[in-house]
Protein backbone atom coordinates (compact mmCIF):
# COMPACT_ATOMS: atom_id res chain seq x y z
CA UNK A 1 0.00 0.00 0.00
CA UNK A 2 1.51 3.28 -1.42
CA UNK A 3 1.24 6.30 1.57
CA UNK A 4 -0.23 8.92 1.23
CA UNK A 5 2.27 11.75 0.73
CA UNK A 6 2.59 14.31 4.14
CA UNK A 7 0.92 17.84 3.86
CA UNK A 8 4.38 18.72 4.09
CA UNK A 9 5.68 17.31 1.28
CA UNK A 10 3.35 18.89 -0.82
CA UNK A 11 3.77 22.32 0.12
CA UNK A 12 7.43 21.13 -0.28
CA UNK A 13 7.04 20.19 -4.46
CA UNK A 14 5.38 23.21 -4.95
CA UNK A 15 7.21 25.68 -7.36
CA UNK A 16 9.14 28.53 -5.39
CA UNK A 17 7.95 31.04 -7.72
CA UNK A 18 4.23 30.58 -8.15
CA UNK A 19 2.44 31.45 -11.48
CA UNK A 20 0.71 34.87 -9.55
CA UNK A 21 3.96 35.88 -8.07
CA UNK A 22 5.41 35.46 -11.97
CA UNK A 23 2.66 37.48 -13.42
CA UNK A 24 2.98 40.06 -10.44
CA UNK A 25 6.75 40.49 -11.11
CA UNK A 26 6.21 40.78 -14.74
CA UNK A 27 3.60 43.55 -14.28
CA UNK A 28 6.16 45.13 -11.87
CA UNK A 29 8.52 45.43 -14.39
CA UNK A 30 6.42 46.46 -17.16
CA UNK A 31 5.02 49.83 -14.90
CA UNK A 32 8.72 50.51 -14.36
CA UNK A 33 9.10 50.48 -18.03
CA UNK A 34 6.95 52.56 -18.72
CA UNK A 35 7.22 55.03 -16.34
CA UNK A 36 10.59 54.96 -17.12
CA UNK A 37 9.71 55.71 -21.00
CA UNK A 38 7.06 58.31 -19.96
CA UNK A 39 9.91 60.35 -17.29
CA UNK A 40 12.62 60.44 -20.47
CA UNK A 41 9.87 61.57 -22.81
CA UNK A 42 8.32 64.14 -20.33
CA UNK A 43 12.04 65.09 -19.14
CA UNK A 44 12.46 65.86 -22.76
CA UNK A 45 9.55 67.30 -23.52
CA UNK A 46 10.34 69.92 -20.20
CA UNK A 47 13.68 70.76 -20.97
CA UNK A 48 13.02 71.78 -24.09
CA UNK A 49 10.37 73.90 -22.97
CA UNK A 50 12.59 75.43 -19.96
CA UNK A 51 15.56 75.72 -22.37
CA UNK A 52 12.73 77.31 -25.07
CA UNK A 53 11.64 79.82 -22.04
CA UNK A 54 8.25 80.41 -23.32
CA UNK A 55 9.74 81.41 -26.91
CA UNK A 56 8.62 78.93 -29.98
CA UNK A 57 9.98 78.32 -33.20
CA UNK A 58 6.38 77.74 -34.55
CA UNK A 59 6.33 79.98 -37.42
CA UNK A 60 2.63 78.43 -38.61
CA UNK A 61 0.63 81.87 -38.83
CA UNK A 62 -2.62 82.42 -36.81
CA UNK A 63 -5.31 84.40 -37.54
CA UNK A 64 -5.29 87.29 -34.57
CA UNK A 65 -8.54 89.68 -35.37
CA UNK A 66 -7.81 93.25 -33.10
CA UNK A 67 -11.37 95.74 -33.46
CA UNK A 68 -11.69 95.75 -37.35
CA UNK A 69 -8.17 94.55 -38.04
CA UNK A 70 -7.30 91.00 -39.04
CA UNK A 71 -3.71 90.03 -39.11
CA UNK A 72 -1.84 86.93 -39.57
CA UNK A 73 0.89 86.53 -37.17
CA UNK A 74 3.58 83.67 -37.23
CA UNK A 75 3.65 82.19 -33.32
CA UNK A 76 7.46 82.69 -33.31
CA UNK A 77 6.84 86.75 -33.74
CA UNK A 78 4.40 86.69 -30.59
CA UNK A 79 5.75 87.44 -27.40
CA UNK A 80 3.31 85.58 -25.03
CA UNK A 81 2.45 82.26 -25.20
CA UNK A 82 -1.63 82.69 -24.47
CA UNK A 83 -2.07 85.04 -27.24
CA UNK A 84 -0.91 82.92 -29.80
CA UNK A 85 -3.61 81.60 -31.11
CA UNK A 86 -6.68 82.28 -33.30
CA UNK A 87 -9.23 84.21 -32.71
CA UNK A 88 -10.54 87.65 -31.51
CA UNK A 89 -8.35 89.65 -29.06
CA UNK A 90 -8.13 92.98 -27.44
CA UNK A 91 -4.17 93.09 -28.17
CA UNK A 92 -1.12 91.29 -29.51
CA UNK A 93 2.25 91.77 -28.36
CA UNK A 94 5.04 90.83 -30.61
CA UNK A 95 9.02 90.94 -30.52
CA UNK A 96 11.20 90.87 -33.18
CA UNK A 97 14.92 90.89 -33.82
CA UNK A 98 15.89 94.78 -35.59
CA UNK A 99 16.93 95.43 -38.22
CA UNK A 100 15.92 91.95 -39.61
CA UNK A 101 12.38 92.21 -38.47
CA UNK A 102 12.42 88.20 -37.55
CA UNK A 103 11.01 86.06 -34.96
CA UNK A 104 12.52 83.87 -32.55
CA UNK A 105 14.45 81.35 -33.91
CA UNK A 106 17.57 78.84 -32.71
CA UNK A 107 19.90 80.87 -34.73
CA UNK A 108 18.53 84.59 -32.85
CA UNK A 109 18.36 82.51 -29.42
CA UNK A 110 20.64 84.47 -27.54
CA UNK A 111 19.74 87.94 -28.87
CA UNK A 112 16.14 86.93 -26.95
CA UNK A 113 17.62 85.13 -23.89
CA UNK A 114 20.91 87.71 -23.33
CA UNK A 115 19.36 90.62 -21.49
CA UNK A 116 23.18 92.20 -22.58
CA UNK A 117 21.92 91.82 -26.39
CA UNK A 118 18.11 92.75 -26.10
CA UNK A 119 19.16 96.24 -27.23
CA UNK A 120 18.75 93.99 -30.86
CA UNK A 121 15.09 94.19 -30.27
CA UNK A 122 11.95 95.61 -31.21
CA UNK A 123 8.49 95.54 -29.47
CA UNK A 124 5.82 95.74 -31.12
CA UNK A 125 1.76 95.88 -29.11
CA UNK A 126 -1.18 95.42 -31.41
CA UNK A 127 -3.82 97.10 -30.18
CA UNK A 128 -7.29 99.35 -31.20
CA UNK A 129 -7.29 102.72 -31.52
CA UNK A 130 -8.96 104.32 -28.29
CA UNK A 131 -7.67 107.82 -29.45
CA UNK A 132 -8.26 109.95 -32.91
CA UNK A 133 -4.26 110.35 -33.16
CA UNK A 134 -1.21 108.59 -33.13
CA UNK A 135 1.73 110.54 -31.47
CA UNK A 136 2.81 112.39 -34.43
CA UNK A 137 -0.92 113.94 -34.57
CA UNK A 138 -0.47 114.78 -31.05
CA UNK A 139 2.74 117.08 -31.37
CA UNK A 140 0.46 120.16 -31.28
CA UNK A 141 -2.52 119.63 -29.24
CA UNK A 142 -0.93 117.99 -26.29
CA UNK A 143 2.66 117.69 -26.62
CA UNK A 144 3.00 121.34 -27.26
CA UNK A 145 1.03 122.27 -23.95
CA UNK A 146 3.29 120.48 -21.17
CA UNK A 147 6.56 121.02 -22.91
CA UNK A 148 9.33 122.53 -20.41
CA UNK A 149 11.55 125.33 -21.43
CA UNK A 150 13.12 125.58 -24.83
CA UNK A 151 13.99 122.76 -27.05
CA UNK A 152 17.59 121.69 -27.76
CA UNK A 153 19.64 119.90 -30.24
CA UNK A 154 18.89 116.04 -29.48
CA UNK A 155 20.83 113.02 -31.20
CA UNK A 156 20.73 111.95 -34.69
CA UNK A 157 19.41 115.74 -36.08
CA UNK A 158 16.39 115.19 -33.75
CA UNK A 159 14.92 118.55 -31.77
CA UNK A 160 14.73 117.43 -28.22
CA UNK A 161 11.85 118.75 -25.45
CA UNK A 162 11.37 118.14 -21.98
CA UNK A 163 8.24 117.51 -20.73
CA UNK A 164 6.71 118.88 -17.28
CA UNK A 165 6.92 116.32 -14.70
CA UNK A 166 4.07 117.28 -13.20
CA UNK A 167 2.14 116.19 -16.53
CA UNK A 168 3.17 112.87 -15.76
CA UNK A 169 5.80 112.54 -17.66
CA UNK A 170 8.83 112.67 -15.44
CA UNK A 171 12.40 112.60 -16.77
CA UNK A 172 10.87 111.69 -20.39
CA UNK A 173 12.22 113.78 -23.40
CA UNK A 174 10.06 114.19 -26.61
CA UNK A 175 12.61 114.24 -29.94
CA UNK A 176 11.02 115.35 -32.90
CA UNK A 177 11.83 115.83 -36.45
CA UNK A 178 10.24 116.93 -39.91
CA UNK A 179 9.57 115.10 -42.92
CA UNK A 180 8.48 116.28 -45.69
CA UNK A 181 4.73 115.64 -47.20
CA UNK A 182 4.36 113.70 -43.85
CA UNK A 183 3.47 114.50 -40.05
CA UNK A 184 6.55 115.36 -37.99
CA UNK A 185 8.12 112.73 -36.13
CA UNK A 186 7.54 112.46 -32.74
CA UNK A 187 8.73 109.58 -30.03
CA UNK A 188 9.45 109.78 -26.14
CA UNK A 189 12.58 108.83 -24.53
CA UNK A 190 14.37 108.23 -21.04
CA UNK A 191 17.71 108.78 -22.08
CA UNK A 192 20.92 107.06 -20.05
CA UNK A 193 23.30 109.42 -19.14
CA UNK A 194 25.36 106.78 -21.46
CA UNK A 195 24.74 103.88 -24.10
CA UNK A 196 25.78 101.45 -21.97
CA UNK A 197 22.67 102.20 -19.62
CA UNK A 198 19.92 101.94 -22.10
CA UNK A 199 17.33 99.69 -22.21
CA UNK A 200 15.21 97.69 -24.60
CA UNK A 201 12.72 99.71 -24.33
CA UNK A 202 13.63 102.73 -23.46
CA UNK A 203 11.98 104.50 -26.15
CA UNK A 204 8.31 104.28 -27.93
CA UNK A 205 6.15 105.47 -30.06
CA UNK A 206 2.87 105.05 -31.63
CA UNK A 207 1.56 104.74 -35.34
CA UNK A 208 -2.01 104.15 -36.89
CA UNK A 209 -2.17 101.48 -39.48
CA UNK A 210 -4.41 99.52 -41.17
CA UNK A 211 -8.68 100.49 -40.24
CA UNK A 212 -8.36 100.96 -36.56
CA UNK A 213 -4.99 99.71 -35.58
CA UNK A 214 -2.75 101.55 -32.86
CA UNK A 215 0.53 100.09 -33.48
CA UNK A 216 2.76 101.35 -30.26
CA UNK A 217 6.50 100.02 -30.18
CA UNK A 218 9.42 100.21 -28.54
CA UNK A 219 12.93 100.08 -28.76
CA UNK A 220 16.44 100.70 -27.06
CA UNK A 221 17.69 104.03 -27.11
CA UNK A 222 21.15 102.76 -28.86
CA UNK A 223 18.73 102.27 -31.94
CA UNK A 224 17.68 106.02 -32.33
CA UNK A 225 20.15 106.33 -35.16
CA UNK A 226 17.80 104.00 -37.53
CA UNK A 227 14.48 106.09 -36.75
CA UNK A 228 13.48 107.08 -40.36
CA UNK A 229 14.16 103.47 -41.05
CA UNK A 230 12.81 102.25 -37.99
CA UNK A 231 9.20 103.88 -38.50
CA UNK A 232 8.92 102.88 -42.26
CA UNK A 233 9.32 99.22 -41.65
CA UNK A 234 7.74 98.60 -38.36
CA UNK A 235 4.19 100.15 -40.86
CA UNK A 236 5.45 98.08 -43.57
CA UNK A 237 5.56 94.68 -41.58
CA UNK A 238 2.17 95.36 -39.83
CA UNK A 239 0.67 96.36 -43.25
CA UNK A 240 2.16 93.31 -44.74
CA UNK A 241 0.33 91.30 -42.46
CA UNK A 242 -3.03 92.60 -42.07
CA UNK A 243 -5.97 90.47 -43.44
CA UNK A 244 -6.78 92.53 -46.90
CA UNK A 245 -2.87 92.95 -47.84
CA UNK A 246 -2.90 89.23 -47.66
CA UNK A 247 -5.77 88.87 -50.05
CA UNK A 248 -4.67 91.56 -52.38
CA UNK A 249 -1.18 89.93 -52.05
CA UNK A 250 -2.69 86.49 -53.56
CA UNK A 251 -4.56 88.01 -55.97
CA UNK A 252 -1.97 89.84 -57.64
CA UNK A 253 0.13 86.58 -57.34
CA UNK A 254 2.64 87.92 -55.06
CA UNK A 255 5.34 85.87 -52.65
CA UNK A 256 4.76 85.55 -49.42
């Protein structure tokens, strides 16, 4: 007669790895995995968008639609992340490398990162008129009235004014200029007691362009030598972009 084998030596022949504990482990290892693959792919994905610093090389144009102004704007040329998209919005602000008039790119990185090379930079808000004039049509019926003391010779062949602190306008200087069969120019300035003080923005003015458009930008003080140029193609790029130049563009069979 054959025994019986002991309760002991059955739990004794059992594997030492059971089937669950297999499948367990296996499981184990495959959630590793993949969190593994998911923390390189989302470590990527972050450093490039900390190394990026909110810039984007997206140069895919939305559709950005400002009172009764439509422009298309390349993502790379907007400064701020949330307002590049499509749609309607009360303003767009854009920066752009001067005098090439690009976006950000890898090539321009540093000239956007390097607060020592933003001086290489233009600013440019989008925004709707709220008043009947740009700056140059307000030369006589409010510059004029809060000027202080006599004007001066200012840089570049520009006439120089200071204006009244008490009208809000402390330590600004307004330089101004003629040109002929056009408004005089006209932009305000804090001036550095040297160029290597100045700022990125140390400077602005404002244009009209397009139906309703209020085009104000800035720039660095160190740039004041390009003005004429300055003013001509900051209209030129807005005007190239605006909703109707587009259409007459394509029409006429024009580049891009």
């Amino acid at each position: 007669m054959v025994s019986s084998p002991s309760s002991a030596s059955i739990i004794d022949e059992r594997p030492l790895i059971s089937s669950g504990l297999v499948y367990r482990i296996t499981s184990g290892i495959a959630v590793l995995a993949a969190l593994t693959v998911a923390i390189s792919v989302g470590g990527h994905w972050l450093g490039e968008r900390i190394s990026l610093g909110g810039h984007t090389t997206d140069t895919k144009p939305v559709s950005v639609t400002i009172g009764e102004d439509t422009l298309r704007l390349t993502p790379n040329t907007i400064r701020f992340p949330s307002e590049r998209v499509n749609g309607t919005a009360e303003r767009v602000d854009l920066y752009l490398t001067w005098p090439q008039m690009q976006g950000y790119s890898d090539a321009d990185r540093l000239r956007f990162d390097d607060v020592s090379q933003s001086s290489s930079l233009i600013f440019l808000q989008l925004s709707q008129s709220t008043m009947s004039r740009d700056m140059s049509g307000r030369l006589e019926p409010i510059y004029s009235h809060i000027v202080d003391g006599a004007p001066y010779a200012g840089p570049y062949g520009l006439t120089a004014h200071r204006l009244r602190a008490d009208a809000g306008y402390s330590n600004e200087i307004l330089l101004t200029a003629p040109r002929a069969g056009q408004p005089d120019y006209v932009v305000r300035c804090l001036l550095p007691a040297s160029p290597a003080l100045a700022t990125s923005g140390d400077c602005q003015r404002d244009v009209k362009v397009g139906k309703d458009l209020s085009v104000l930008y800035r720039f660095s003080s160190n740039q004041l030598g390009d003005w004429r140029t300055m003013d001509a193609t900051v209209q030129s790029f807005v005007k190239a972009r605006l909703a109707d130049a587009s259409s007459s563009t394509s029409t006429t069979g024009g580049g891009r």
